[in-house]
N, C-alpha and C. Protein backbone atom coordinates (compact mmCIF):
# COMPACT_ATOMS: atom_id res chain seq x y z
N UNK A 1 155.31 -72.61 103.61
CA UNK A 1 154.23 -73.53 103.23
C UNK A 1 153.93 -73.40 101.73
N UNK A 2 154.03 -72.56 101.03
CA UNK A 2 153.67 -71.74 99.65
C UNK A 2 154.49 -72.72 98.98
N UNK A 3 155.95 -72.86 99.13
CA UNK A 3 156.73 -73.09 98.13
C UNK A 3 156.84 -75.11 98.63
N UNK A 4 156.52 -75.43 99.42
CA UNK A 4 155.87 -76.15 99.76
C UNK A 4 155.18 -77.17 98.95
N UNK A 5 154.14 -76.52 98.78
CA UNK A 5 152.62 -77.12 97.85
C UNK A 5 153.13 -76.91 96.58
N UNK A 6 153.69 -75.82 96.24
CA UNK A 6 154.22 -75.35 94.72
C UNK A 6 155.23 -76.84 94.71
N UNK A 7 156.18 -76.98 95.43
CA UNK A 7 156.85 -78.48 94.87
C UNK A 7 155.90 -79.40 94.34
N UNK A 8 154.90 -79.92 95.43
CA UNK A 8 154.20 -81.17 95.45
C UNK A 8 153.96 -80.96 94.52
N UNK A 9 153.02 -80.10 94.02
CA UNK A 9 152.06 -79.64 92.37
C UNK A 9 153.72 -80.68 91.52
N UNK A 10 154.53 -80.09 91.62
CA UNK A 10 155.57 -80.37 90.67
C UNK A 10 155.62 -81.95 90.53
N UNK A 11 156.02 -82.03 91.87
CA UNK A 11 156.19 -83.84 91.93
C UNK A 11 155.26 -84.75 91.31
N UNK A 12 154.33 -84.06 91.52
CA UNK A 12 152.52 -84.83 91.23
C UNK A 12 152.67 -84.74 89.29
N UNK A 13 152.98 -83.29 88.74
CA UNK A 13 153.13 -83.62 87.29
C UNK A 13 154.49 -84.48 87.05
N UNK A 14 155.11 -84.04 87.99
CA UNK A 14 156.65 -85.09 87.03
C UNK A 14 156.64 -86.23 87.54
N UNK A 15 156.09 -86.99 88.86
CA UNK A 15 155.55 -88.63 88.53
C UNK A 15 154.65 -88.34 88.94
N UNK A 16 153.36 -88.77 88.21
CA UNK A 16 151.91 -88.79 88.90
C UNK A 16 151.92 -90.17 88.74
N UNK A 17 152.15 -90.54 89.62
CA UNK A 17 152.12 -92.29 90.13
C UNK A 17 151.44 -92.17 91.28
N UNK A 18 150.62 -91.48 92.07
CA UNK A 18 150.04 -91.77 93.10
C UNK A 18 149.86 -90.53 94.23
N UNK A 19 150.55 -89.69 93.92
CA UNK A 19 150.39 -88.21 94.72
C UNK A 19 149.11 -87.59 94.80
N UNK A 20 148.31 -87.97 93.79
CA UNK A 20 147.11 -87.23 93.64
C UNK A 20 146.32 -87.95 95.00
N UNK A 21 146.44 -89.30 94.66
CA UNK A 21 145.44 -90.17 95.14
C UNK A 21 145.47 -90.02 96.83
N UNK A 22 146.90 -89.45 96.95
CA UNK A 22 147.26 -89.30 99.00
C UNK A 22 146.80 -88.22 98.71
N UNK A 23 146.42 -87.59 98.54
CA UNK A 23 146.20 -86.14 98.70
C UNK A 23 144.42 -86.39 98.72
């Protein structure tokens, strides 16, 4: 689950096109 959330964080800075906003 750890490494997990550690991606998303990633995805969310390298496109923040909308990850924040589902979350």
């Amino acid at each position: 689950m750890s490494p997990v959330v550690h991606e998303h964080s990633l995805t969310s800075l390298a496109k923040p096109h909308g990850n924040l906003g589902s979350r």
